[in-house]
PDB file of N, CA and C in Angstrom:
ATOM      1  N   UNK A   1      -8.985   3.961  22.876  1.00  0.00           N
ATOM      2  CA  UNK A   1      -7.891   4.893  23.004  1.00  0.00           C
ATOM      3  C   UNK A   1      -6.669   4.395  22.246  1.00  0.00           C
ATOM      4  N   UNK A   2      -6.363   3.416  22.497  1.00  0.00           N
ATOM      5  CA  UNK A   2      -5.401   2.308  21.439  1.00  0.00           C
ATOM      6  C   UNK A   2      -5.247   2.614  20.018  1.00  0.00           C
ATOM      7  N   UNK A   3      -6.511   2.562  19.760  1.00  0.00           N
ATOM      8  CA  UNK A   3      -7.270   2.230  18.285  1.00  0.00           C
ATOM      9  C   UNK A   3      -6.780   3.543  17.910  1.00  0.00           C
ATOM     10  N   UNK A   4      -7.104   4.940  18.439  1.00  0.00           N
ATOM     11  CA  UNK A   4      -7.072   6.063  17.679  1.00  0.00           C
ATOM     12  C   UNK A   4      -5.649   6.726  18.101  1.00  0.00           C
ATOM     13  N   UNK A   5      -4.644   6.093  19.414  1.00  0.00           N
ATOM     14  CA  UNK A   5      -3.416   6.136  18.917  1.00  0.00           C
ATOM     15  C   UNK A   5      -3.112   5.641  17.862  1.00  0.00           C
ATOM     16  N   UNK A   6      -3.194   4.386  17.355  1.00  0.00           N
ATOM     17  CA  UNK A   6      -2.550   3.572  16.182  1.00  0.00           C
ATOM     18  C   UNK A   6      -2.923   3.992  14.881  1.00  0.00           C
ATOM     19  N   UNK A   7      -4.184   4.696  14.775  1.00  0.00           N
ATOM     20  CA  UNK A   7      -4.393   5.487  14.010  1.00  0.00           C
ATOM     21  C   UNK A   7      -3.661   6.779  13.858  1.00  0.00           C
ATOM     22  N   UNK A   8      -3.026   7.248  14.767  1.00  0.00           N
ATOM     23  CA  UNK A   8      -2.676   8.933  14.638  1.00  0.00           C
ATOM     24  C   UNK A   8      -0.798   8.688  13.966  1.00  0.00           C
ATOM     25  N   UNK A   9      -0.335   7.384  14.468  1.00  0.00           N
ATOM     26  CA  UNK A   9       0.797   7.146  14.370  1.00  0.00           C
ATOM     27  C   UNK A   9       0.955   6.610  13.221  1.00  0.00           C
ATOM     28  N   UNK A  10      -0.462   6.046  12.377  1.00  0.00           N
ATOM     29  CA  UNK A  10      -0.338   5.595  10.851  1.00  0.00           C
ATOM     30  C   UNK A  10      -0.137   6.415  10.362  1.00  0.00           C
ATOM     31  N   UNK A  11      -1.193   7.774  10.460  1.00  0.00           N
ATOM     32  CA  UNK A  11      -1.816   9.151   9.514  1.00  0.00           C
ATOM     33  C   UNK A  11      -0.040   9.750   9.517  1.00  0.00           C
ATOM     34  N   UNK A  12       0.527   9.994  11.083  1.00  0.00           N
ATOM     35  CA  UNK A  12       1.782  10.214  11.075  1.00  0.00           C
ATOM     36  C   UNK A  12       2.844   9.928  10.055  1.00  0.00           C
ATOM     37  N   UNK A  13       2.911   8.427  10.233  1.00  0.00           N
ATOM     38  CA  UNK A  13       3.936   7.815   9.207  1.00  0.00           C
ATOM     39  C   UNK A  13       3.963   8.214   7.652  1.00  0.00           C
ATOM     40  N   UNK A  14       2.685   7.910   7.222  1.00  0.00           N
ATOM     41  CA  UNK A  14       2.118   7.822   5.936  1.00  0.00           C
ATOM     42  C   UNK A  14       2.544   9.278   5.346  1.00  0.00           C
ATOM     43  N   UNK A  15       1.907  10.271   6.257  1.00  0.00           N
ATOM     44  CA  UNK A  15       2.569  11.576   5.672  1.00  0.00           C
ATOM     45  C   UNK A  15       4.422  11.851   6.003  1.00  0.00           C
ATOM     46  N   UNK A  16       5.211  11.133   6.394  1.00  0.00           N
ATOM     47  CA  UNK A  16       6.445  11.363   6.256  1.00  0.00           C
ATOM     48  C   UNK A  16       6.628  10.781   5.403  1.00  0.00           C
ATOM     49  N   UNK A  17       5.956   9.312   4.661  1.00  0.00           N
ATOM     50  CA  UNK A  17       6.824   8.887   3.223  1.00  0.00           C
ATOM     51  C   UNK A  17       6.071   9.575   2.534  1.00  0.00           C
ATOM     52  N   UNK A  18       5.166  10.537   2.179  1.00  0.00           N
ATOM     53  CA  UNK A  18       4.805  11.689   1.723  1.00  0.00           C
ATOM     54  C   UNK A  18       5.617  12.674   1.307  1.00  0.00           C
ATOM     55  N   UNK A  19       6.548  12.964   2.792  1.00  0.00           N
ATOM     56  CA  UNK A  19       7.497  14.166   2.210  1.00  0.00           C
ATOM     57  C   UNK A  19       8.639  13.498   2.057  1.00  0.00           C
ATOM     58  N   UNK A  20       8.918  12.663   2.674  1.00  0.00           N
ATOM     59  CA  UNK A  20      10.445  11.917   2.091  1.00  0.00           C
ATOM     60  C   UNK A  20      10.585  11.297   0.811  1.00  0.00           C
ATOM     61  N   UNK A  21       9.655  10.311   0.204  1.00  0.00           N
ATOM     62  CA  UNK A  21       9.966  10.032  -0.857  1.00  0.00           C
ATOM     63  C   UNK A  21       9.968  10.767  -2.367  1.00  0.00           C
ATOM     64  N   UNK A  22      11.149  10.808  -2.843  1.00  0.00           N
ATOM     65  CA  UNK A  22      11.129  12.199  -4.298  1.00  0.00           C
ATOM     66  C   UNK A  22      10.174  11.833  -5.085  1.00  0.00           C
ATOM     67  N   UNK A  23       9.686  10.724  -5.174  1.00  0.00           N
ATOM     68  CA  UNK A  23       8.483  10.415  -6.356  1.00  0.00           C
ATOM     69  C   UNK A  23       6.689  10.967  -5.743  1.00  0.00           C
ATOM     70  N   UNK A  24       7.042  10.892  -4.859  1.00  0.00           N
ATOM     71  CA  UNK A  24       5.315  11.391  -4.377  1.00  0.00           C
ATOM     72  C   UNK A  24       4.662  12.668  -5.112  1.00  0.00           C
ATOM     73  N   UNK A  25       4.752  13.108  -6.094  1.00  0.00           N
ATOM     74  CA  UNK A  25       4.244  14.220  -6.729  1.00  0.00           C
ATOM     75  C   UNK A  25       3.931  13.497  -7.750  1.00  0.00           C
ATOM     76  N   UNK A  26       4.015  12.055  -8.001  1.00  0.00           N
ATOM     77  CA  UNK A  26       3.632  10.978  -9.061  1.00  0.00           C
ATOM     78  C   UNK A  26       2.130  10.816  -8.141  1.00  0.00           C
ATOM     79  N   UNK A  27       0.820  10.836  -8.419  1.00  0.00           N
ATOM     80  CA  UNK A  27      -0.751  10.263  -8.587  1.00  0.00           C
ATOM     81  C   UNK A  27      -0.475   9.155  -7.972  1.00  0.00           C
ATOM     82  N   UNK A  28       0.451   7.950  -8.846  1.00  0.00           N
ATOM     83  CA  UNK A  28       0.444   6.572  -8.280  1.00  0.00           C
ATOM     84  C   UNK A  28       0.840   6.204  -7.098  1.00  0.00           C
ATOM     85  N   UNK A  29       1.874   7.051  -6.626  1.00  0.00           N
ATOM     86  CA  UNK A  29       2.457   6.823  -5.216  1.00  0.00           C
ATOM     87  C   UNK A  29       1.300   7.755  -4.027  1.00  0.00           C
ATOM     88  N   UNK A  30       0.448   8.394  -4.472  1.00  0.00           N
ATOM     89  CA  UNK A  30      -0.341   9.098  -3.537  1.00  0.00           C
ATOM     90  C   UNK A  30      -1.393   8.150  -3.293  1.00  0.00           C
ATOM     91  N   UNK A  31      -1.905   7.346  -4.672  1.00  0.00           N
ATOM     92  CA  UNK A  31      -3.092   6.636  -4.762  1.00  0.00           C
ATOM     93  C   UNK A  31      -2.475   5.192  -3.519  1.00  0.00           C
ATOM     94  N   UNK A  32      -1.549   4.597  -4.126  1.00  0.00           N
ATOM     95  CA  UNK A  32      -0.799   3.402  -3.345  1.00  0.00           C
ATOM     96  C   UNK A  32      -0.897   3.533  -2.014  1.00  0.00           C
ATOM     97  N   UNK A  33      -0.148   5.050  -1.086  1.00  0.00           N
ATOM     98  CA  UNK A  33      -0.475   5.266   0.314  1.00  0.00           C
ATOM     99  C   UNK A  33      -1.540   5.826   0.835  1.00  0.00           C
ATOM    100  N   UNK A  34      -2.747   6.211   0.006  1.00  0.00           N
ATOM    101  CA  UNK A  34      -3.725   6.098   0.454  1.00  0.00           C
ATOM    102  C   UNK A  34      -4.613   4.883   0.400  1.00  0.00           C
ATOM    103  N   UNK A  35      -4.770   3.997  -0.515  1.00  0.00           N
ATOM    104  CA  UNK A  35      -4.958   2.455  -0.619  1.00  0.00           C
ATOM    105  C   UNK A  35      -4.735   2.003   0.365  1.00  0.00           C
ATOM    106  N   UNK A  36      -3.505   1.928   0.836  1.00  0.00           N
ATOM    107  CA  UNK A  36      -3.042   0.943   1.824  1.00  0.00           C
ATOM    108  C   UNK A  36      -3.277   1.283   3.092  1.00  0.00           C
ATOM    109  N   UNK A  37      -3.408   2.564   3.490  1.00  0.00           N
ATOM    110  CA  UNK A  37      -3.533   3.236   4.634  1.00  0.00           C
ATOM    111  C   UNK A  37      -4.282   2.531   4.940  1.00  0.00           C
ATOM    112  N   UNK A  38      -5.793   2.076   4.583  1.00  0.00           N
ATOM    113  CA  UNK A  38      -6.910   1.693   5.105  1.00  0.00           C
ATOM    114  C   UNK A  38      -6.964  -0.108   5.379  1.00  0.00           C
ATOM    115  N   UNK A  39      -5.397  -0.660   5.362  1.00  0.00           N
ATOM    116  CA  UNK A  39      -4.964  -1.587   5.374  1.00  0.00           C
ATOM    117  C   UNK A  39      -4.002  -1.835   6.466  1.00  0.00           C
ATOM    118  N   UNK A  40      -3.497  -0.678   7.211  1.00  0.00           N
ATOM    119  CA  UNK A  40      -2.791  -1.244   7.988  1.00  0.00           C
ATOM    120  C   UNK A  40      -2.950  -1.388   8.983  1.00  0.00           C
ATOM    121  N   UNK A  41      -4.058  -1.554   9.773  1.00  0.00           N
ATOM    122  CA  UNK A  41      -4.083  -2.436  10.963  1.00  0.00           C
ATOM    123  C   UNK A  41      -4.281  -3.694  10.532  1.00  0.00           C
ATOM    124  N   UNK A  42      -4.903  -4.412   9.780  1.00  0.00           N
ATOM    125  CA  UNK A  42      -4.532  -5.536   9.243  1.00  0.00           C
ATOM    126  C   UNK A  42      -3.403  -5.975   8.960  1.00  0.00           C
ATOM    127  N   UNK A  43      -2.560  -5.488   8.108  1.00  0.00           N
ATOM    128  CA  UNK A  43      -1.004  -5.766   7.939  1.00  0.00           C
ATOM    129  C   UNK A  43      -0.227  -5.590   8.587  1.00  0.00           C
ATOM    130  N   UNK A  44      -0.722  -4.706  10.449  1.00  0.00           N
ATOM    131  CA  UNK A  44       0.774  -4.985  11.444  1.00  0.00           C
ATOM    132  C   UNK A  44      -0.568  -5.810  12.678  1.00  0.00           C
ATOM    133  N   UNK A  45      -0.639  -6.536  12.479  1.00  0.00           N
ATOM    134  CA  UNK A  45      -1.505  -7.824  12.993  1.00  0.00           C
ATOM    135  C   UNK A  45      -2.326  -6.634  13.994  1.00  0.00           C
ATOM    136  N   UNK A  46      -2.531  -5.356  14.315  1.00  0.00           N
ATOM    137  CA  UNK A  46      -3.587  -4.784  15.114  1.00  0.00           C
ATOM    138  C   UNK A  46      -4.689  -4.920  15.104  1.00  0.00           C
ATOM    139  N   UNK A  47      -5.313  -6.215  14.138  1.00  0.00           N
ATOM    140  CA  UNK A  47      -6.301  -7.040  14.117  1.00  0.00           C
ATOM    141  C   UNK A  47      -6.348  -7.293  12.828  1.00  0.00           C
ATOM    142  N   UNK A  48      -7.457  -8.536  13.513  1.00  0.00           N
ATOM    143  CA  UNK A  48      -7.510 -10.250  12.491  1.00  0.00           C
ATOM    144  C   UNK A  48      -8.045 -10.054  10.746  1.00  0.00           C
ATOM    145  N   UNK A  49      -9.277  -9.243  11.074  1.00  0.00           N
ATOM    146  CA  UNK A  49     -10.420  -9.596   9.703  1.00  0.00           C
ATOM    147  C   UNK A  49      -9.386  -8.037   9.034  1.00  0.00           C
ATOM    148  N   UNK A  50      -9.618  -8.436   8.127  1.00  0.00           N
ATOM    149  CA  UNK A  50      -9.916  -7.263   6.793  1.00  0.00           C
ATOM    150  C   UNK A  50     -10.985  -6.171   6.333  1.00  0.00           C
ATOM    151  N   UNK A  51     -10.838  -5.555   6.793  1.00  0.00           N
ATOM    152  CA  UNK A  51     -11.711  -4.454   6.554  1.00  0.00           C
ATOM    153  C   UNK A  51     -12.782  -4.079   5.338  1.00  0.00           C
ATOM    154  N   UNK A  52     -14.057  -3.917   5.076  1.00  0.00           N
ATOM    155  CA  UNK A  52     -14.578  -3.753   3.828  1.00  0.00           C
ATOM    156  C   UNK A  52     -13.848  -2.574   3.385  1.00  0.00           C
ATOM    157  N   UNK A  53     -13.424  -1.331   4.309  1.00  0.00           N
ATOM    158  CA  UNK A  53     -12.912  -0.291   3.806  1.00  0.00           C
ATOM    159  C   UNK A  53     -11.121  -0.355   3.103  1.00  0.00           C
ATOM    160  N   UNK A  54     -10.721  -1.242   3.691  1.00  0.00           N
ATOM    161  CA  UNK A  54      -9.563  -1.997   2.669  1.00  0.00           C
ATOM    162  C   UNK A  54      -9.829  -2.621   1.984  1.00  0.00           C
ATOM    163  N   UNK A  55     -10.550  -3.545   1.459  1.00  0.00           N
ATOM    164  CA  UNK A  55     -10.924  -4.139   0.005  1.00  0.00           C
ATOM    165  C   UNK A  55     -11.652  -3.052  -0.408  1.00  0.00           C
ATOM    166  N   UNK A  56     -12.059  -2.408  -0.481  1.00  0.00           N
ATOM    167  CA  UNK A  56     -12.857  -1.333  -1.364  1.00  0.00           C
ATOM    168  C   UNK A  56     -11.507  -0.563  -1.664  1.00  0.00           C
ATOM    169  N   UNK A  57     -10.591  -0.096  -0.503  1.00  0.00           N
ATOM    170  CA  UNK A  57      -9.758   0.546  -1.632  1.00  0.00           C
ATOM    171  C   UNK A  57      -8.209   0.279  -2.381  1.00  0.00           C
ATOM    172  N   UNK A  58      -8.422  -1.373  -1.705  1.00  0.00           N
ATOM    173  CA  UNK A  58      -6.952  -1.748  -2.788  1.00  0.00           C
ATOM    174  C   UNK A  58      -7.906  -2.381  -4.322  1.00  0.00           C
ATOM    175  N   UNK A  59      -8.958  -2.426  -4.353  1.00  0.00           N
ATOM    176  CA  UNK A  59      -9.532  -3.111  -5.107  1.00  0.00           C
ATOM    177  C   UNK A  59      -9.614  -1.406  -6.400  1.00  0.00           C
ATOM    178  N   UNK A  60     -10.486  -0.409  -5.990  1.00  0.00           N
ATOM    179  CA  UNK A  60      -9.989   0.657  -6.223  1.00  0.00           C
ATOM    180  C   UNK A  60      -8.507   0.808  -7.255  1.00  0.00           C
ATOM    181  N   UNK A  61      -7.542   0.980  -5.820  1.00  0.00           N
ATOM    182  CA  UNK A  61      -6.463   0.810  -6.567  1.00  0.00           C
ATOM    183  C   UNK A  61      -5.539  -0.332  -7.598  1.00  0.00           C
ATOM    184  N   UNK A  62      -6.065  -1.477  -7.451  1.00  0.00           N
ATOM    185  CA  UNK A  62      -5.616  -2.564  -8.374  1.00  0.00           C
ATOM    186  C   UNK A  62      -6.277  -1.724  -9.644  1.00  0.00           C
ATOM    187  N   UNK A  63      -8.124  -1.272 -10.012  1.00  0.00           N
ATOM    188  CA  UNK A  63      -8.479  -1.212 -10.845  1.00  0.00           C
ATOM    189  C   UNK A  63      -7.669   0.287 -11.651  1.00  0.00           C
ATOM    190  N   UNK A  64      -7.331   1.316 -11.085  1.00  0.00           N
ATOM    191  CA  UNK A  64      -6.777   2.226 -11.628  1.00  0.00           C
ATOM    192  C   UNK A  64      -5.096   2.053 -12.143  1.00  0.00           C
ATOM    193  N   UNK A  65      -4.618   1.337 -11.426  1.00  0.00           N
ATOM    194  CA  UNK A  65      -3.417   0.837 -11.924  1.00  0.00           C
ATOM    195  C   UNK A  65      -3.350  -0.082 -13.139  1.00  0.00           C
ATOM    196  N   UNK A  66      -4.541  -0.751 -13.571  1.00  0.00           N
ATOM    197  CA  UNK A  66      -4.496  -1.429 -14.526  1.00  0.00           C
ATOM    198  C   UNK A  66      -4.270  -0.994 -15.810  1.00  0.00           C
ATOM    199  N   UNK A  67      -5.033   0.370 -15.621  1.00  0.00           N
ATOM    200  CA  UNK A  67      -4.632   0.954 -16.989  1.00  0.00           C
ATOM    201  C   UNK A  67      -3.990   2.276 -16.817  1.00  0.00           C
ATOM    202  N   UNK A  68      -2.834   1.805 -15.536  1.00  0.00           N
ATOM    203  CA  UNK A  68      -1.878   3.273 -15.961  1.00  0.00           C
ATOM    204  C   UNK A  68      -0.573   2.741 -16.750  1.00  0.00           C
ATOM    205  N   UNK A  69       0.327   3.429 -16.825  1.00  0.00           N
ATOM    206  CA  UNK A  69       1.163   3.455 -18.218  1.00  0.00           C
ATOM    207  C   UNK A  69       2.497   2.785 -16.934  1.00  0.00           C
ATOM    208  N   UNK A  70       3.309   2.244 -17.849  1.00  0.00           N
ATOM    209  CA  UNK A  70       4.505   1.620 -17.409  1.00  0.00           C
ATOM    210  C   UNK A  70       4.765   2.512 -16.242  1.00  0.00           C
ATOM    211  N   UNK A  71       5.113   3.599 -16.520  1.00  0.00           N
ATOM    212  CA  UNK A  71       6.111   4.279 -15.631  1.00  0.00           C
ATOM    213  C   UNK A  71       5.150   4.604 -14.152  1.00  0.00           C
ATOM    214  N   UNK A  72       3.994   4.970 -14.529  1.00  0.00           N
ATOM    215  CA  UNK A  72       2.935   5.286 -12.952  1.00  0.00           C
ATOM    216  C   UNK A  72       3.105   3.610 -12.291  1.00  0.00           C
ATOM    217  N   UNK A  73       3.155   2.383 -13.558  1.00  0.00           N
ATOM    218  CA  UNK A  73       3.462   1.286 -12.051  1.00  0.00           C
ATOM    219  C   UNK A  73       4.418   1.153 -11.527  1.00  0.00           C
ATOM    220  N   UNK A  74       5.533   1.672 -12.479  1.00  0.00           N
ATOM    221  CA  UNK A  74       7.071   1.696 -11.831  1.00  0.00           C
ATOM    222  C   UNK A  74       6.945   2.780 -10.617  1.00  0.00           C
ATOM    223  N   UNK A  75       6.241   3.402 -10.728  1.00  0.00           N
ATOM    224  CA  UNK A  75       6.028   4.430  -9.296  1.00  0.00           C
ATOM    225  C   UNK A  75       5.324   4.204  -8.439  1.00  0.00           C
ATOM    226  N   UNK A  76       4.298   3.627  -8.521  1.00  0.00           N
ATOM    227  CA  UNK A  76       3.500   2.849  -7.849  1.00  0.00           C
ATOM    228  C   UNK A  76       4.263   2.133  -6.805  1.00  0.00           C
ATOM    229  N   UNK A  77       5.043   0.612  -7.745  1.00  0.00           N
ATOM    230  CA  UNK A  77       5.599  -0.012  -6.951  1.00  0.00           C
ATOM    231  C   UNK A  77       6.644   0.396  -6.180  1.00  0.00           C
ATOM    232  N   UNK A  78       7.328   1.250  -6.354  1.00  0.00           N
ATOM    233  CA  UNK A  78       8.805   1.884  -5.684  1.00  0.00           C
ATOM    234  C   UNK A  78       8.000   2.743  -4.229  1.00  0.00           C
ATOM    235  N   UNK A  79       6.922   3.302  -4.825  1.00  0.00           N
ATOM    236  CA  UNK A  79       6.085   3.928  -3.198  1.00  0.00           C
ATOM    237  C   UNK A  79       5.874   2.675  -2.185  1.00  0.00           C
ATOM    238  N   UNK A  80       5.127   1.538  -2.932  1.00  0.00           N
ATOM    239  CA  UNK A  80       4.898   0.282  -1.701  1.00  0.00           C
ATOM    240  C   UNK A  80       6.374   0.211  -1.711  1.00  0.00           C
ATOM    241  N   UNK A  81       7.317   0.207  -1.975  1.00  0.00           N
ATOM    242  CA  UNK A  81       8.251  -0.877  -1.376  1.00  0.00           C
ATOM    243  C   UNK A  81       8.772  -0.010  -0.555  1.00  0.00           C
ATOM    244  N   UNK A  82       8.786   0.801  -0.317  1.00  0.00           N
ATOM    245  CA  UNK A  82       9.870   2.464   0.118  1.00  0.00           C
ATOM    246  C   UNK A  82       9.013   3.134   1.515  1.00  0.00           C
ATOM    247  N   UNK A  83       7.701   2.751   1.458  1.00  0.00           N
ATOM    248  CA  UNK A  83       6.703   2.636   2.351  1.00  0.00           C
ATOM    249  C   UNK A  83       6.621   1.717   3.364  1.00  0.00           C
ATOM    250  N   UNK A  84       6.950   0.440   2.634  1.00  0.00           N
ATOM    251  CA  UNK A  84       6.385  -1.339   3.395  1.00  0.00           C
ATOM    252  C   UNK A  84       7.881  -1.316   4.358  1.00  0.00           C
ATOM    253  N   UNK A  85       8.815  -0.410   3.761  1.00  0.00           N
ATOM    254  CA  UNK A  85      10.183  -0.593   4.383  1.00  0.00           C
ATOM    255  C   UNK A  85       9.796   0.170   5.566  1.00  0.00           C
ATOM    256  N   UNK A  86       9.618   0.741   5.721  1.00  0.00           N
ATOM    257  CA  UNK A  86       9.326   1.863   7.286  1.00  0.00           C
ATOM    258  C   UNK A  86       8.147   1.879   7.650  1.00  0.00           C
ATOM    259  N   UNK A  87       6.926   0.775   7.682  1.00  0.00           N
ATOM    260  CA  UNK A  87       5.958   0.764   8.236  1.00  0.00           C
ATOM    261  C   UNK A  87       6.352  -0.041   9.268  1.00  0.00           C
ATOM    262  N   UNK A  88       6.059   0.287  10.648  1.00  0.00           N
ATOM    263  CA  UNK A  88       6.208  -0.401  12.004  1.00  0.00           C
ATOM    264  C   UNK A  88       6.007  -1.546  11.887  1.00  0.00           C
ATOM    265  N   UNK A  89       6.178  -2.944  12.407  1.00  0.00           N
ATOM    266  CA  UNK A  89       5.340  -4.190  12.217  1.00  0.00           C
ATOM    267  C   UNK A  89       4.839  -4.604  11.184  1.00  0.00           C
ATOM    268  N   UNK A  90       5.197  -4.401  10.217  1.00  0.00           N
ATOM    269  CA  UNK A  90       4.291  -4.910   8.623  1.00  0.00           C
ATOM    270  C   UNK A  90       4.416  -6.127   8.865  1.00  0.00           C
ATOM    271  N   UNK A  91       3.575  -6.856   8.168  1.00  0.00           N
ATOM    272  CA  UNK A  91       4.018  -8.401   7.550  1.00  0.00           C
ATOM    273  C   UNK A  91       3.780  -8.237   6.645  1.00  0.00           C
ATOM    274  N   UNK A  92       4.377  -8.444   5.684  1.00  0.00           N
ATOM    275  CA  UNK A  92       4.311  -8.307   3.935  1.00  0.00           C
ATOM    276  C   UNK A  92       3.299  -9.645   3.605  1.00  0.00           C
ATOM    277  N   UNK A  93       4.034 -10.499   4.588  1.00  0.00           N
ATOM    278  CA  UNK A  93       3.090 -11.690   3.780  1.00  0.00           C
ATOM    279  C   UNK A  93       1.174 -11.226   3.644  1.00  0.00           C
ATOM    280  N   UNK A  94       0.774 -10.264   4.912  1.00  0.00           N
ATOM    281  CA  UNK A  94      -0.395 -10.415   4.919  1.00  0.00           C
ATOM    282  C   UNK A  94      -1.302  -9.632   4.165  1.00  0.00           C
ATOM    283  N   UNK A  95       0.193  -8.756   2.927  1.00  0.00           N
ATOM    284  CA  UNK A  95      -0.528  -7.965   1.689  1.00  0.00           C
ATOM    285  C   UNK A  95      -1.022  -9.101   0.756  1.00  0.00           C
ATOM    286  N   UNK A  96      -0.434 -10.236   0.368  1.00  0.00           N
ATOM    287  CA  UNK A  96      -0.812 -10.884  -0.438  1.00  0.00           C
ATOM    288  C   UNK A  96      -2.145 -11.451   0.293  1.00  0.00           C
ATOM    289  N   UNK A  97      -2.314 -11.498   1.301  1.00  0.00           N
ATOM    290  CA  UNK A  97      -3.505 -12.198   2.004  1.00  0.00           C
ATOM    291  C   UNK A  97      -4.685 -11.246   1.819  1.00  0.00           C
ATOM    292  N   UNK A  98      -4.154  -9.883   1.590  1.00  0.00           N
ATOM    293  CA  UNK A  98      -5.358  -9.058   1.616  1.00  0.00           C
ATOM    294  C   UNK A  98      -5.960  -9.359  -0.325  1.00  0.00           C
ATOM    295  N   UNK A  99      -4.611  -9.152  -1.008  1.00  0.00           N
ATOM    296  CA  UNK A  99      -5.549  -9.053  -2.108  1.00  0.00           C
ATOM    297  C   UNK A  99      -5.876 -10.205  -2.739  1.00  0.00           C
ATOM    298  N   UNK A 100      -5.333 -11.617  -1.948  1.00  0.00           N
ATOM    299  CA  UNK A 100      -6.275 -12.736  -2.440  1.00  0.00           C
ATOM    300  C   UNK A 100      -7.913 -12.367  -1.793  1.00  0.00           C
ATOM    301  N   UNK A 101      -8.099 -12.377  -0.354  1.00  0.00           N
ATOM    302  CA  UNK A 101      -9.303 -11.906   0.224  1.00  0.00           C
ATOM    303  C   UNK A 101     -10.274 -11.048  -0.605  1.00  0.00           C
ATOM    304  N   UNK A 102      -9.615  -9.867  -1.284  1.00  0.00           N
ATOM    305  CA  UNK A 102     -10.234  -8.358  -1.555  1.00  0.00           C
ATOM    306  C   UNK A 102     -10.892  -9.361  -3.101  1.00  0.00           C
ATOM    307  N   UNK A 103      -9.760 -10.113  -3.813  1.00  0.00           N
ATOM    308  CA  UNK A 103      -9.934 -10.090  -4.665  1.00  0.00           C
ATOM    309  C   UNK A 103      -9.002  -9.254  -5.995  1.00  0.00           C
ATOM    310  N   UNK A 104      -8.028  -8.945  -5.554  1.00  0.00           N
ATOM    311  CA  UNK A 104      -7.249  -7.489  -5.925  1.00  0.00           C
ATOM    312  C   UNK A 104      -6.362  -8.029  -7.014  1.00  0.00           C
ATOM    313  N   UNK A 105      -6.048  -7.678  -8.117  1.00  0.00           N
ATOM    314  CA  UNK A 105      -4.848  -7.770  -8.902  1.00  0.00           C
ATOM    315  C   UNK A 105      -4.435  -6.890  -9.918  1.00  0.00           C
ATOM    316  N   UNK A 106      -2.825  -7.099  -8.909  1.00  0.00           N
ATOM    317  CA  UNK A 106      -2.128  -5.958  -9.495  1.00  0.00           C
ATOM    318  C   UNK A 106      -1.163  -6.880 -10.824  1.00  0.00           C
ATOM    319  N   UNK A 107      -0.464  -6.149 -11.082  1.00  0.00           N
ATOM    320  CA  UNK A 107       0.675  -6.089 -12.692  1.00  0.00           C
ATOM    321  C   UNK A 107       1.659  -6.670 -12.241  1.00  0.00           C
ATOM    322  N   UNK A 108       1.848  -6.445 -10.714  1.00  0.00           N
ATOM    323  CA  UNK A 108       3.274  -6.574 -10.325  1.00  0.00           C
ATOM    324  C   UNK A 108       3.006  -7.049  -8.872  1.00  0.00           C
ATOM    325  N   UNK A 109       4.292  -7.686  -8.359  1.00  0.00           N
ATOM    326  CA  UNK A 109       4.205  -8.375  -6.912  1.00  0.00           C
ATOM    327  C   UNK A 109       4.187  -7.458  -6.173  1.00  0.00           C
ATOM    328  N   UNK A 110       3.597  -7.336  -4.768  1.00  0.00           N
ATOM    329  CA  UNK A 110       3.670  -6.775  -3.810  1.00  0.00           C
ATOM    330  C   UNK A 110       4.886  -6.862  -2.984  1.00  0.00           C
ATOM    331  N   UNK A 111       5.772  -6.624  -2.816  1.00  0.00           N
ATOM    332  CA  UNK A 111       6.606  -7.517  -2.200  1.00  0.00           C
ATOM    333  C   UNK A 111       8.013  -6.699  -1.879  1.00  0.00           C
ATOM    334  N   UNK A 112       9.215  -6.788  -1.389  1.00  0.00           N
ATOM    335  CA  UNK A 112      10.059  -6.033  -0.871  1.00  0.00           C
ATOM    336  C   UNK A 112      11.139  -6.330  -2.045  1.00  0.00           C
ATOM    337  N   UNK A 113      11.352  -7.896  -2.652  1.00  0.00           N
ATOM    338  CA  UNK A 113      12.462  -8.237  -3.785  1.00  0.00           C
ATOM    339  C   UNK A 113      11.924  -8.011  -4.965  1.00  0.00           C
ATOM    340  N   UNK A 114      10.832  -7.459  -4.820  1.00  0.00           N
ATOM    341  CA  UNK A 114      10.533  -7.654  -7.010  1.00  0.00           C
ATOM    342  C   UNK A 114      11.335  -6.355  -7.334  1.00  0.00           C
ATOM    343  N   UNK A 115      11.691  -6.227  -8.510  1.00  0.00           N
ATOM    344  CA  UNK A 115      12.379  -5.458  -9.657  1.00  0.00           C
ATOM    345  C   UNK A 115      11.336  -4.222  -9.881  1.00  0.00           C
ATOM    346  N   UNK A 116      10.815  -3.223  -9.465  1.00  0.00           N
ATOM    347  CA  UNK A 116      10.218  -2.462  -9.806  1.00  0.00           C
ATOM    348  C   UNK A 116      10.464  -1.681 -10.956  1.00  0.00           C
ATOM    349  N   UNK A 117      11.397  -1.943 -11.634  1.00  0.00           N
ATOM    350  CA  UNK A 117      11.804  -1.337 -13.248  1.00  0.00           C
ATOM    351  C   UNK A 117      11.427  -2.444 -13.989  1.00  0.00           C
ATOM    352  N   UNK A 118      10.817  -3.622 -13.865  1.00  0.00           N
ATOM    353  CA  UNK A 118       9.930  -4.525 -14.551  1.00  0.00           C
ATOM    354  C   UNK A 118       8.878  -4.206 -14.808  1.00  0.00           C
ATOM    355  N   UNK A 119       8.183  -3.518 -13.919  1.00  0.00           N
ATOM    356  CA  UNK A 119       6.444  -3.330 -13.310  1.00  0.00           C
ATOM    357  C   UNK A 119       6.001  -3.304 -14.662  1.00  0.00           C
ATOM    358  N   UNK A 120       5.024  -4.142 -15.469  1.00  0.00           N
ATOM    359  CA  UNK A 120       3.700  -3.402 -16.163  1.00  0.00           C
ATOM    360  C   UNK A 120       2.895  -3.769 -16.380  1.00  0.00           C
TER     361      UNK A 120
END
């Protein structure tokens, strides 16, 4: 019962930085919060292991971001950071934990201080 509250209150969230953030009609910021979605009970400690269904899809998304163009990572990254800011309980640290685990690499840091007008 837990489980599929914490689920209803993700699906919740996820679709308000949906309509709140002005860039979400950008691919990259749709691809990013759906990626991660399948990541966050891992990243607000609602349990330990990592999911195959989160490495399958930040791995996914590392690979499509690789060859998008400057500006989809500059959008990309501005969705995680604009996202990671209003997710309940995040630990940021335990994004980098996922995509050492997954195997994942992105262009740009995951992270709340990087420069997202750097991204490429």
């Amino acid at each position: 019962m837990a489980s599929s509250r914490c689920a209803a209150v993700l699906m919740i969230t996820i679709s308000m930085v949906a309509v709140t953030l002005p860039y979400t009609a950008d691919a990259s910021c749709l691809l990013m919060l759906e990626a991660w979605k399948q990541c966050t009970t891992y990243v607000t400690h609602k349990t330990d292991k990592i999911s195959p269904d989160c490495c399958k899809a930040v791995d996914a998304l590392a690979d499509k971001l690789e060859d998008a163009t400057k500006s989809e990572k500059v959008e990309a990254c501005n969705c995680f950071q604009a996202s990671a800011k209003i997710v309940r309980d995040l630990d940021i640290t335990l994004v980098d934990k996922v995509n050492d685990y997954c195997g994942a690499k992105f262009s740009f840091p995951l992270n709340l201080e990087f420069d997202c007008s750097k991204a490429s």
